[in-house]
PDB file of N, CA and C in Angstrom:
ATOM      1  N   UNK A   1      35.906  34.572  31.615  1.00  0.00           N
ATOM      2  CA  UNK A   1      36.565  33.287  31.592  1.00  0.00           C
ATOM      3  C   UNK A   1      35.644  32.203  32.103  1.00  0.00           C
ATOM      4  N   UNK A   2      35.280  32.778  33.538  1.00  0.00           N
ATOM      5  CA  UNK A   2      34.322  31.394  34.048  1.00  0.00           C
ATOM      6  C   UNK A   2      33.021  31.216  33.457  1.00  0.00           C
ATOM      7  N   UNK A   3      32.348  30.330  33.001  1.00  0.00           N
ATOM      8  CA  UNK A   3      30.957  30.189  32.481  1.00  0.00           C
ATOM      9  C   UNK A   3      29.763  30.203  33.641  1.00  0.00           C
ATOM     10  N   UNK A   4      29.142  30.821  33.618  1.00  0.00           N
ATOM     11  CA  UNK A   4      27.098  31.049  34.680  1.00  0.00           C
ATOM     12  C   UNK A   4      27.732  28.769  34.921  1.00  0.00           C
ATOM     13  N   UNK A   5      27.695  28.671  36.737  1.00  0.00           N
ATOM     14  CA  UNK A   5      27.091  27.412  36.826  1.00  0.00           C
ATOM     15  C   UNK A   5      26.827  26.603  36.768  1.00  0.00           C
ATOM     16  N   UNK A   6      25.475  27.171  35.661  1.00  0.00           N
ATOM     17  CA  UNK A   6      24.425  25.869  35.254  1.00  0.00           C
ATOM     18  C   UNK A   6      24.679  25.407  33.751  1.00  0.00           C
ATOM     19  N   UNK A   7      25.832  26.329  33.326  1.00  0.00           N
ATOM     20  CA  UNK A   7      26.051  26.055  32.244  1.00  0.00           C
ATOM     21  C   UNK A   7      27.355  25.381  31.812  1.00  0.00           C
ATOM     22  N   UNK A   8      27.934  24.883  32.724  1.00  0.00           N
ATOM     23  CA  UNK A   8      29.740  24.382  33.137  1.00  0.00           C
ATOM     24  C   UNK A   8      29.173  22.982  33.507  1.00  0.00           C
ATOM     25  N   UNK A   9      29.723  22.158  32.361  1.00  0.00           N
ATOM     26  CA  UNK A   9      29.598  20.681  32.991  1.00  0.00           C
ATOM     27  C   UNK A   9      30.882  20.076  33.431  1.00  0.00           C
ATOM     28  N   UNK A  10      31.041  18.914  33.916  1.00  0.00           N
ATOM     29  CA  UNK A  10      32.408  19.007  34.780  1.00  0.00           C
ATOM     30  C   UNK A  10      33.386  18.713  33.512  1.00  0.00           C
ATOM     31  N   UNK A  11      33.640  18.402  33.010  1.00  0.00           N
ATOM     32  CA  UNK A  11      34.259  18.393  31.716  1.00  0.00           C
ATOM     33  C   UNK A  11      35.178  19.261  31.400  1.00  0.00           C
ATOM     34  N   UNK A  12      34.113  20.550  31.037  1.00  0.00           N
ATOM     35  CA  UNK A  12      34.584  21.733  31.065  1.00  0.00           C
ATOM     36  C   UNK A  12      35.213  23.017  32.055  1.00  0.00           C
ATOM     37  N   UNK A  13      34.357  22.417  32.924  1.00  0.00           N
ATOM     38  CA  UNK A  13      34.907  22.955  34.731  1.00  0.00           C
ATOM     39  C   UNK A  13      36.455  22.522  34.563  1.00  0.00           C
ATOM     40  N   UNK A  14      37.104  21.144  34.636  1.00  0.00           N
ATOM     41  CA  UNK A  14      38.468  20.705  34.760  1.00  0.00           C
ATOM     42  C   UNK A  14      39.207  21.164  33.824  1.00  0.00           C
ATOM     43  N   UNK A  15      38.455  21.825  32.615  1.00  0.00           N
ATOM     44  CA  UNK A  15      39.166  21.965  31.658  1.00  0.00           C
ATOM     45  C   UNK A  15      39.799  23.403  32.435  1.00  0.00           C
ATOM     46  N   UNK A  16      38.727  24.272  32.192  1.00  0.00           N
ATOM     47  CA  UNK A  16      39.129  25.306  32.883  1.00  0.00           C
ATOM     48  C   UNK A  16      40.481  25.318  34.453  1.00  0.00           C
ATOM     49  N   UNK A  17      40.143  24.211  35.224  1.00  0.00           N
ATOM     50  CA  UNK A  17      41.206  24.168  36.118  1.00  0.00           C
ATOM     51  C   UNK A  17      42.101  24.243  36.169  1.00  0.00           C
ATOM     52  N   UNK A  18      42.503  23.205  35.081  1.00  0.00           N
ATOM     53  CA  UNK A  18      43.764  22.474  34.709  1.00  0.00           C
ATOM     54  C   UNK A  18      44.325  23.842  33.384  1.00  0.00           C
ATOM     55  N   UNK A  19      43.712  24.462  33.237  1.00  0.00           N
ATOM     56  CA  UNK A  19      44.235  25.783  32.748  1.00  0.00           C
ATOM     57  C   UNK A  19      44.730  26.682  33.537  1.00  0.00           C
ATOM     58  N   UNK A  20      44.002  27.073  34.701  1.00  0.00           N
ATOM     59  CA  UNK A  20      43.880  27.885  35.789  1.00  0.00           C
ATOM     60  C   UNK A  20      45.817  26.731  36.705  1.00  0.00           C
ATOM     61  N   UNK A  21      45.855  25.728  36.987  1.00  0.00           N
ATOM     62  CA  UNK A  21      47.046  25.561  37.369  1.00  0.00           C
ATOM     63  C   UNK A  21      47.994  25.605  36.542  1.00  0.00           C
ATOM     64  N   UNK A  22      48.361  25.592  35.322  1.00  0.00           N
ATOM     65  CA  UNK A  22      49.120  25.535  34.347  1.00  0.00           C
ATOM     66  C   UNK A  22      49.731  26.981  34.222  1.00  0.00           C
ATOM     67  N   UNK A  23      48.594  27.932  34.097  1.00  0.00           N
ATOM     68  CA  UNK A  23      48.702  29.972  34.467  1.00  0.00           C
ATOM     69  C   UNK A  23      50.078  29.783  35.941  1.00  0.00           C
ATOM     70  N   UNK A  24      49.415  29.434  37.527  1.00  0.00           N
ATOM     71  CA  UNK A  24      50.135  29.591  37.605  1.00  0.00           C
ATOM     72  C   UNK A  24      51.190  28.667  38.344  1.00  0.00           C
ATOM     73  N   UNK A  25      51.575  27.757  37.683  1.00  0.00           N
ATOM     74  CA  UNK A  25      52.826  26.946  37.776  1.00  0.00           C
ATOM     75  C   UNK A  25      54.003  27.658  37.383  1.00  0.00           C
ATOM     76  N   UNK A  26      53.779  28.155  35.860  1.00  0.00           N
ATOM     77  CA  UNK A  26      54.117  29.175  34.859  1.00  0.00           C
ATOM     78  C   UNK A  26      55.010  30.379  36.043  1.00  0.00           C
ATOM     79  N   UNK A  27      54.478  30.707  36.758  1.00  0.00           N
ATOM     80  CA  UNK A  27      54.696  31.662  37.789  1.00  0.00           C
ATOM     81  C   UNK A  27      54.520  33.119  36.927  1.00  0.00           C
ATOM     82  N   UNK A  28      54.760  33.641  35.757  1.00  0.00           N
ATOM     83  CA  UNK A  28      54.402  34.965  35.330  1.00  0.00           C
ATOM     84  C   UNK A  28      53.473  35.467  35.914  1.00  0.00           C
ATOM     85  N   UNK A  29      52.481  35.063  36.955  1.00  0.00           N
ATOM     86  CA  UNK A  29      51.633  36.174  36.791  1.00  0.00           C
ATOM     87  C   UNK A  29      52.152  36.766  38.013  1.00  0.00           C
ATOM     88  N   UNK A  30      51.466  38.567  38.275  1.00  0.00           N
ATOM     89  CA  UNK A  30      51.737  39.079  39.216  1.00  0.00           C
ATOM     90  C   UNK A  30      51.268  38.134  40.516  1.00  0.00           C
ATOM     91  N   UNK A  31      51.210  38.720  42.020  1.00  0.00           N
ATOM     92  CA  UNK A  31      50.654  38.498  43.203  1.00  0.00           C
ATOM     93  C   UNK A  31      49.018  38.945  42.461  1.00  0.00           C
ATOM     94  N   UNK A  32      48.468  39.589  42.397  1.00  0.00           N
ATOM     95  CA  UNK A  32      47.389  40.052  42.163  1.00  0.00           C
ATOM     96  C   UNK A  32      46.287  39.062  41.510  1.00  0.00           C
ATOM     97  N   UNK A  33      46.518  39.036  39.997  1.00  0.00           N
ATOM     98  CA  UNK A  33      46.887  37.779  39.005  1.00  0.00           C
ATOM     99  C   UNK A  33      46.888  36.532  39.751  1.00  0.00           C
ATOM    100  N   UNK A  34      47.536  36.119  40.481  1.00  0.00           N
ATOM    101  CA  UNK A  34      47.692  34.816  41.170  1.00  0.00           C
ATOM    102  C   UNK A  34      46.738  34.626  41.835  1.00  0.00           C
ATOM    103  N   UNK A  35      46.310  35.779  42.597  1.00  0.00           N
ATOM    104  CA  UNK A  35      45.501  35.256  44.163  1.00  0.00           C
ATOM    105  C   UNK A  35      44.176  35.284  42.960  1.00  0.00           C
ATOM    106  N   UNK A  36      43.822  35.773  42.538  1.00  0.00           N
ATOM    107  CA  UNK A  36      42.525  35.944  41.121  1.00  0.00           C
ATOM    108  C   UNK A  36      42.354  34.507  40.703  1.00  0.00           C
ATOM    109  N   UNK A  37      43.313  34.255  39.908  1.00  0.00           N
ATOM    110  CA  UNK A  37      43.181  32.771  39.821  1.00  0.00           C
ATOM    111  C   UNK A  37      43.286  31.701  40.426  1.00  0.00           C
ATOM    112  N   UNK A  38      43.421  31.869  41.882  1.00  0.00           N
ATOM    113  CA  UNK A  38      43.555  30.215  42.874  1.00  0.00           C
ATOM    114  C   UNK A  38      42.555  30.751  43.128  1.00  0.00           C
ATOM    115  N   UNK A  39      41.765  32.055  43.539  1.00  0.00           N
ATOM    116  CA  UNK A  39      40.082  31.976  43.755  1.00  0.00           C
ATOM    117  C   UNK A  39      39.010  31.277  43.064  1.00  0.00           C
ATOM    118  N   UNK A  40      39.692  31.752  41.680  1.00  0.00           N
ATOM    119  CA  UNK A  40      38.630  31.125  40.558  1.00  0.00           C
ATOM    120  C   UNK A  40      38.394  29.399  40.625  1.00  0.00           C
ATOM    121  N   UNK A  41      40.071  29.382  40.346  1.00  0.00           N
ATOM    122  CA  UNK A  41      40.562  27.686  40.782  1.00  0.00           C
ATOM    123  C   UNK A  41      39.331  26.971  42.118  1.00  0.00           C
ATOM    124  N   UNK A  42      39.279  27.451  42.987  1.00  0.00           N
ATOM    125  CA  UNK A  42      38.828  27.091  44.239  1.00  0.00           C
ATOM    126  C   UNK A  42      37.261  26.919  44.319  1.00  0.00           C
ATOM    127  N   UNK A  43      36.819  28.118  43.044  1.00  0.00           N
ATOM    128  CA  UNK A  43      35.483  27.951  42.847  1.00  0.00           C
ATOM    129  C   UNK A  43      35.041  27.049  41.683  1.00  0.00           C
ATOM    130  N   UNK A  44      36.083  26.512  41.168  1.00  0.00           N
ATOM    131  CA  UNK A  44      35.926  25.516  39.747  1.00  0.00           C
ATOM    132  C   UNK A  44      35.982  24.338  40.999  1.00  0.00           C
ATOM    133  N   UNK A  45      37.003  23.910  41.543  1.00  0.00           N
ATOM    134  CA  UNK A  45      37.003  22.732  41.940  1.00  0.00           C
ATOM    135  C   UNK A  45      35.974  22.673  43.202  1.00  0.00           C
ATOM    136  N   UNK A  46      34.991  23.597  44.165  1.00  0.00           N
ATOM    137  CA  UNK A  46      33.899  23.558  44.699  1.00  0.00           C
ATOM    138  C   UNK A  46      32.976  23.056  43.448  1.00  0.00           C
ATOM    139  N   UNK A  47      32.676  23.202  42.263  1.00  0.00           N
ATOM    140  CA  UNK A  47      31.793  23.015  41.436  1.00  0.00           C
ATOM    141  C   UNK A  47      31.868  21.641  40.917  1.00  0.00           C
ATOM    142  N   UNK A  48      33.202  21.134  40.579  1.00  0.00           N
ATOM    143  CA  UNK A  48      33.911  19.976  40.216  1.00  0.00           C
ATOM    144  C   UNK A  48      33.313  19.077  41.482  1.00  0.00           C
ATOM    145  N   UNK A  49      33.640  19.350  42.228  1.00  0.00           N
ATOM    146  CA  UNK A  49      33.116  18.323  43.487  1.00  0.00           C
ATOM    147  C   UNK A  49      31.343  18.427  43.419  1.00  0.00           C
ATOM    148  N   UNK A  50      31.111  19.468  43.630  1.00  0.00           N
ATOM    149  CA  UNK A  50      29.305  19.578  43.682  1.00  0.00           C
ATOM    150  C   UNK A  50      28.784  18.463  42.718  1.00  0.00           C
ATOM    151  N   UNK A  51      29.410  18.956  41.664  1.00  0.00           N
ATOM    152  CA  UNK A  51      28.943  18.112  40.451  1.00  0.00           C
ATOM    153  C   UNK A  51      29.088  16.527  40.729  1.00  0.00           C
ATOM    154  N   UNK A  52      30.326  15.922  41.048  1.00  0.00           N
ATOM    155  CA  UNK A  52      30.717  14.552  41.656  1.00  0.00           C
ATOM    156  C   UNK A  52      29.697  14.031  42.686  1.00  0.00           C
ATOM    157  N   UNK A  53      29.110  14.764  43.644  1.00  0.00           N
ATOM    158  CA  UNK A  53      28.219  14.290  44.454  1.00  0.00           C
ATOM    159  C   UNK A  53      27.028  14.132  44.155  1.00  0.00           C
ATOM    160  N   UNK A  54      26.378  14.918  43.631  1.00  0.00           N
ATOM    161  CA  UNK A  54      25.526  14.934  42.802  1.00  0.00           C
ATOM    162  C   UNK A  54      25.022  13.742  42.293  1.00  0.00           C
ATOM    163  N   UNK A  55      26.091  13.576  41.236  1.00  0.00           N
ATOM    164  CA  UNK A  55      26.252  12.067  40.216  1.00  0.00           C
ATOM    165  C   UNK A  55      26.255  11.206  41.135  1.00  0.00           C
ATOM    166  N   UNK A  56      27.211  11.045  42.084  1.00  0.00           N
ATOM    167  CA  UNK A  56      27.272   9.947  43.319  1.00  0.00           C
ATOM    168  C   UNK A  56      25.782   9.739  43.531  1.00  0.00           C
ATOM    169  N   UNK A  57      25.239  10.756  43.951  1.00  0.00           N
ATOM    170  CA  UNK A  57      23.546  10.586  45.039  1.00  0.00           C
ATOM    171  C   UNK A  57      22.559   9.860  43.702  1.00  0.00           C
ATOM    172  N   UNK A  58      22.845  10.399  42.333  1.00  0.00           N
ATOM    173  CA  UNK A  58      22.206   9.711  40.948  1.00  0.00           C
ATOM    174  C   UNK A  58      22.138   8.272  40.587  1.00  0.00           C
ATOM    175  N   UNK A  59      23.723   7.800  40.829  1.00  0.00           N
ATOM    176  CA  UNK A  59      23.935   6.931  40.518  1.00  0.00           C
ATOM    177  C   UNK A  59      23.613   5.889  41.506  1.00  0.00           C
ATOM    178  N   UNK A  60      22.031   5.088  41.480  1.00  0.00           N
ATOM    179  CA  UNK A  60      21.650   4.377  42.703  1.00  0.00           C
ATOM    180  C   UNK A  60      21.040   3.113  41.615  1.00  0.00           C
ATOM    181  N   UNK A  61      20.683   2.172  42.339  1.00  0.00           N
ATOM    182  CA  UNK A  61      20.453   0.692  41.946  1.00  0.00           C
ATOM    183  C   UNK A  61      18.778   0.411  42.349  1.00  0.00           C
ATOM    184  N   UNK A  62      17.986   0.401  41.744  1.00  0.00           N
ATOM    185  CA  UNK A  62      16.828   0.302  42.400  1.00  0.00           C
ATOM    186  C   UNK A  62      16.341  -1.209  42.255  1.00  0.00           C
ATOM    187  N   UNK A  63      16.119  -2.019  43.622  1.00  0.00           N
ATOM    188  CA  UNK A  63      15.934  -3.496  43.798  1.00  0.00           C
ATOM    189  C   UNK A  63      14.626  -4.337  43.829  1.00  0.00           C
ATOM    190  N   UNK A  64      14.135  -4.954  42.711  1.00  0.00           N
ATOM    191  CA  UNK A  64      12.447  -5.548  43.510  1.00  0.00           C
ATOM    192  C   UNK A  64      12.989  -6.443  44.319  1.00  0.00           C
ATOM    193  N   UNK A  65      12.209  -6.342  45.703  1.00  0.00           N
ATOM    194  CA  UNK A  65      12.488  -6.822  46.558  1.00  0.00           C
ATOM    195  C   UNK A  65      10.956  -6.928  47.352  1.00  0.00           C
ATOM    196  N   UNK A  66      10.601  -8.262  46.911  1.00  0.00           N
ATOM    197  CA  UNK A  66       9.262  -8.697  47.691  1.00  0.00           C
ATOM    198  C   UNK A  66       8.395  -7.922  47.670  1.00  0.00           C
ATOM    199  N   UNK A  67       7.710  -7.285  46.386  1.00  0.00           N
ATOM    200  CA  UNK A  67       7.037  -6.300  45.949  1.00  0.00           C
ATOM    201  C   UNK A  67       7.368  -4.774  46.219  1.00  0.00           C
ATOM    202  N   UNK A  68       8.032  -4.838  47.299  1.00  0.00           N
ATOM    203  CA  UNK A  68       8.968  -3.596  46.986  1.00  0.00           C
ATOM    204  C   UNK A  68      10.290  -2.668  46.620  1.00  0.00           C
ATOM    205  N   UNK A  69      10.082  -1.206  45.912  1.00  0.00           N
ATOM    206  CA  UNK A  69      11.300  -0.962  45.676  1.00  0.00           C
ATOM    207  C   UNK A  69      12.350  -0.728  46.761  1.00  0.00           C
ATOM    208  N   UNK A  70      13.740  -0.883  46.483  1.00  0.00           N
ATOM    209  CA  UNK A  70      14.902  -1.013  47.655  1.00  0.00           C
ATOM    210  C   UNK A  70      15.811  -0.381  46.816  1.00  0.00           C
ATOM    211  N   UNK A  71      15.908   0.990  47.726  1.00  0.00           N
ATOM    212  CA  UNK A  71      17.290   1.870  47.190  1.00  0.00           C
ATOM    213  C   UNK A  71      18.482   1.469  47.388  1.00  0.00           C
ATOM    214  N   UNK A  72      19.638   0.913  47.113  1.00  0.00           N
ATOM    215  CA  UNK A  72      20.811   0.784  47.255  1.00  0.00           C
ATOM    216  C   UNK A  72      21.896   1.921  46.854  1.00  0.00           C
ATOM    217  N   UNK A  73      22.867   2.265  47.070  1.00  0.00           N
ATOM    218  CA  UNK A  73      24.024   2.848  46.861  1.00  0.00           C
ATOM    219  C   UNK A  73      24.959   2.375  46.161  1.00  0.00           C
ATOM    220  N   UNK A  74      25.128   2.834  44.820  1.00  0.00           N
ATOM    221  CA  UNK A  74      25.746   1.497  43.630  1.00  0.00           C
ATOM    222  C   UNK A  74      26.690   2.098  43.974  1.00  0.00           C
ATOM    223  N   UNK A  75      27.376   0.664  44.287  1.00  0.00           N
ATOM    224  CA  UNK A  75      29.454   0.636  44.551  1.00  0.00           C
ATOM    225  C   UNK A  75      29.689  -0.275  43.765  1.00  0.00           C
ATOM    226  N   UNK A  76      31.037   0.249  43.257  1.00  0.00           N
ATOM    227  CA  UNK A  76      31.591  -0.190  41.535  1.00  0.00           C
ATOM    228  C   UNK A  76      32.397  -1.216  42.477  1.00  0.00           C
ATOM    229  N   UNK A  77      32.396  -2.240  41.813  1.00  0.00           N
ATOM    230  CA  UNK A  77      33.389  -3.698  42.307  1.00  0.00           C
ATOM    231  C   UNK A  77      34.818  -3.190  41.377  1.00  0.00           C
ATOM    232  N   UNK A  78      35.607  -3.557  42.426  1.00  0.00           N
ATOM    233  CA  UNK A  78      36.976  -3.548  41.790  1.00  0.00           C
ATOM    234  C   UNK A  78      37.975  -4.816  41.182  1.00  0.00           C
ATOM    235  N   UNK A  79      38.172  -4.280  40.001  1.00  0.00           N
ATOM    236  CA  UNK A  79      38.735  -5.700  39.307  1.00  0.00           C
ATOM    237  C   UNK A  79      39.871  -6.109  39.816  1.00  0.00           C
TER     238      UNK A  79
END
């Protein structure tokens, strides 16, 4: 079910999640079954987040600033 990692972009990670809560909302599955999938769940959304920070630390603004470069931390203005 789960894909290697490096090969799960978050996209597909949530996809998988939001499958993984839907299983069990459902409630059919055994105890067994259940605890299986809120593990998996737990390791999709550790990955889901990894991935988010990641992008966060990516997504930077680089400033000339008096011949030099100046890293900033791009924060989205709210409309």
């Amino acid at each position: 079910m789960a894909e290697k990692k490096a090969n799960l972009d978050f996209e597909k990670a949530m996809e998988q999640l939001e499958e993984i809560a839907k299983e069990l909302e459902q409630g059919d599955l055994s105890l067994d079954e259940s605890v299986n999938k809120f593990e998996a769940g737990m390791k999709l959304s550790k990955q889901c987040n990894e991935l988010l920070e990641n992008a966060e630390k990516r997504i930077t603004v680089l400033l000339q600033e008096e011949g030099n470069i100046k890293e900033e931390n791009f924060i989205q203005e709210e409309e």
